[in-house]
C-alpha atoms as a PDB file:
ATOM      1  CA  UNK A   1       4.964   0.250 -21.185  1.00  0.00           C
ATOM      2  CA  UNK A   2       2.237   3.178 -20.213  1.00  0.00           C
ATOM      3  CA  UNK A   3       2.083   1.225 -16.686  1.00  0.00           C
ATOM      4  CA  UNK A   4       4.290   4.109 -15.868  1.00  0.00           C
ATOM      5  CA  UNK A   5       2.081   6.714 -17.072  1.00  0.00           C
ATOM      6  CA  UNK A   6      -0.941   5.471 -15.161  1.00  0.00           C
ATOM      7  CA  UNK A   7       0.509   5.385 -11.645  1.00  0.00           C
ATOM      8  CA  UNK A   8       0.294   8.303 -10.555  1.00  0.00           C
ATOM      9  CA  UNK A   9      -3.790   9.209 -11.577  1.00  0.00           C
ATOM     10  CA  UNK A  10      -5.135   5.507 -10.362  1.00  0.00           C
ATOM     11  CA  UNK A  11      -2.914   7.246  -6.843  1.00  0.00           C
ATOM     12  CA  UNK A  12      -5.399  10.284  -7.035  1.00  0.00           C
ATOM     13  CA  UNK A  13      -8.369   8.168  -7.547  1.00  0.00           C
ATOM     14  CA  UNK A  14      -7.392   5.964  -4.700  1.00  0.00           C
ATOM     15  CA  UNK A  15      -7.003   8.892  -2.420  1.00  0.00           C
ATOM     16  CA  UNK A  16     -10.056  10.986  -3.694  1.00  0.00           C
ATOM     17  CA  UNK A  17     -12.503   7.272  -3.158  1.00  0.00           C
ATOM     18  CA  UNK A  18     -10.780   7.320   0.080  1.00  0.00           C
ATOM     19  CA  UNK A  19     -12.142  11.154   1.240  1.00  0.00           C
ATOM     20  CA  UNK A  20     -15.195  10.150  -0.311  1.00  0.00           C
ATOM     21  CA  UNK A  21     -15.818   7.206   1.578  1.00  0.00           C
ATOM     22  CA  UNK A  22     -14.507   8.852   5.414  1.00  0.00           C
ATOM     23  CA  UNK A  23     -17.260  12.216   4.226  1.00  0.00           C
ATOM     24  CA  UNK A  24     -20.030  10.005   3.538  1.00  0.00           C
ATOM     25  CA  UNK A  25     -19.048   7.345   6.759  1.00  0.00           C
ATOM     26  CA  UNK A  26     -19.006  10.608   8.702  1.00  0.00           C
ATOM     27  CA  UNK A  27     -22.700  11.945   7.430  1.00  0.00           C
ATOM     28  CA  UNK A  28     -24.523   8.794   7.153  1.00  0.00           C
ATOM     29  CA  UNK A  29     -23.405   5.549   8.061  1.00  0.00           C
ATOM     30  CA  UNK A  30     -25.574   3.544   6.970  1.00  0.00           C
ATOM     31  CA  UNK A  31     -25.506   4.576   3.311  1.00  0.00           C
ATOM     32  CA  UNK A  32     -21.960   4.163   3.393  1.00  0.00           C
ATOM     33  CA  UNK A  33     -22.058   0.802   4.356  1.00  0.00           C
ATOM     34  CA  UNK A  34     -25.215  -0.555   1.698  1.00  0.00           C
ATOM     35  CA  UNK A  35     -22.620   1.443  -0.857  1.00  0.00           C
ATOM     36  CA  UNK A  36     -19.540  -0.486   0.145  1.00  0.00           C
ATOM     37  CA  UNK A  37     -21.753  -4.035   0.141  1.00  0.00           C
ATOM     38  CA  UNK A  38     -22.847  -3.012  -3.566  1.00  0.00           C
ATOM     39  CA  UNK A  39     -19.281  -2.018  -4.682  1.00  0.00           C
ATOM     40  CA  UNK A  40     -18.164  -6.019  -2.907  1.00  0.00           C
ATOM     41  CA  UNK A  41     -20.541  -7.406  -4.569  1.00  0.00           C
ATOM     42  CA  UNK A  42     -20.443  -6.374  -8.309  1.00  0.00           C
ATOM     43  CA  UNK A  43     -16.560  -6.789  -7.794  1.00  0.00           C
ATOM     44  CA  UNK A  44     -17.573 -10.381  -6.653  1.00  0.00           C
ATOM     45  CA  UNK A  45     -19.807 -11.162  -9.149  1.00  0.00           C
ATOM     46  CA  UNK A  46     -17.671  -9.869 -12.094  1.00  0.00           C
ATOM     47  CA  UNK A  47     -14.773 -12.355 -10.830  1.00  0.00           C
ATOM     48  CA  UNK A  48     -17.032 -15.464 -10.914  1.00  0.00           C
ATOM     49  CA  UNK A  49     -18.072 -14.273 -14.273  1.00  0.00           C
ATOM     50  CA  UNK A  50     -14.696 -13.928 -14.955  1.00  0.00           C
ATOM     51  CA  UNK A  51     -13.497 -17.581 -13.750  1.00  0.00           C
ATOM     52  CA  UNK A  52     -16.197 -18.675 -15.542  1.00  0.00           C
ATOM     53  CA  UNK A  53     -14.890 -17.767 -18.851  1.00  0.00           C
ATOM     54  CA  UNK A  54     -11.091 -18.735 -18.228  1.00  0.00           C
ATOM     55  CA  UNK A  55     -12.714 -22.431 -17.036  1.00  0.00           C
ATOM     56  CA  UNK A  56     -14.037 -22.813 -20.801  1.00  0.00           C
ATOM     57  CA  UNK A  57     -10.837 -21.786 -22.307  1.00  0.00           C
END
């Protein structure tokens, strides 16, 4: 039921990581990139963790 109510703010956050990521692509490249391979990553390794535990159940 409060599905509804968090639409619209996980929107904002979308589009504010989204200006965040073109001003820091813009400035320095190279950070932006070792930032977006950590972010990939610790989403990766949360899912295996996560498979992990529904494999048990």
């Amino acid at each position: 039921m409060g599905e509804r109510l968090a639409y619209l703010p996980s929107a904002g956050f979308c589009l504010l990581a989204a200006l965040a990521w073109n001003w820091l692509r813009e400035r320095q490249r190279t950070v932006a990139l070792a930032a977006l391979t950590a972010v990939v990553a610790a989403f990766g390794m949360r899912t295996m963790v996560r498979n992990q535990v529904g494999e048990t159940i």
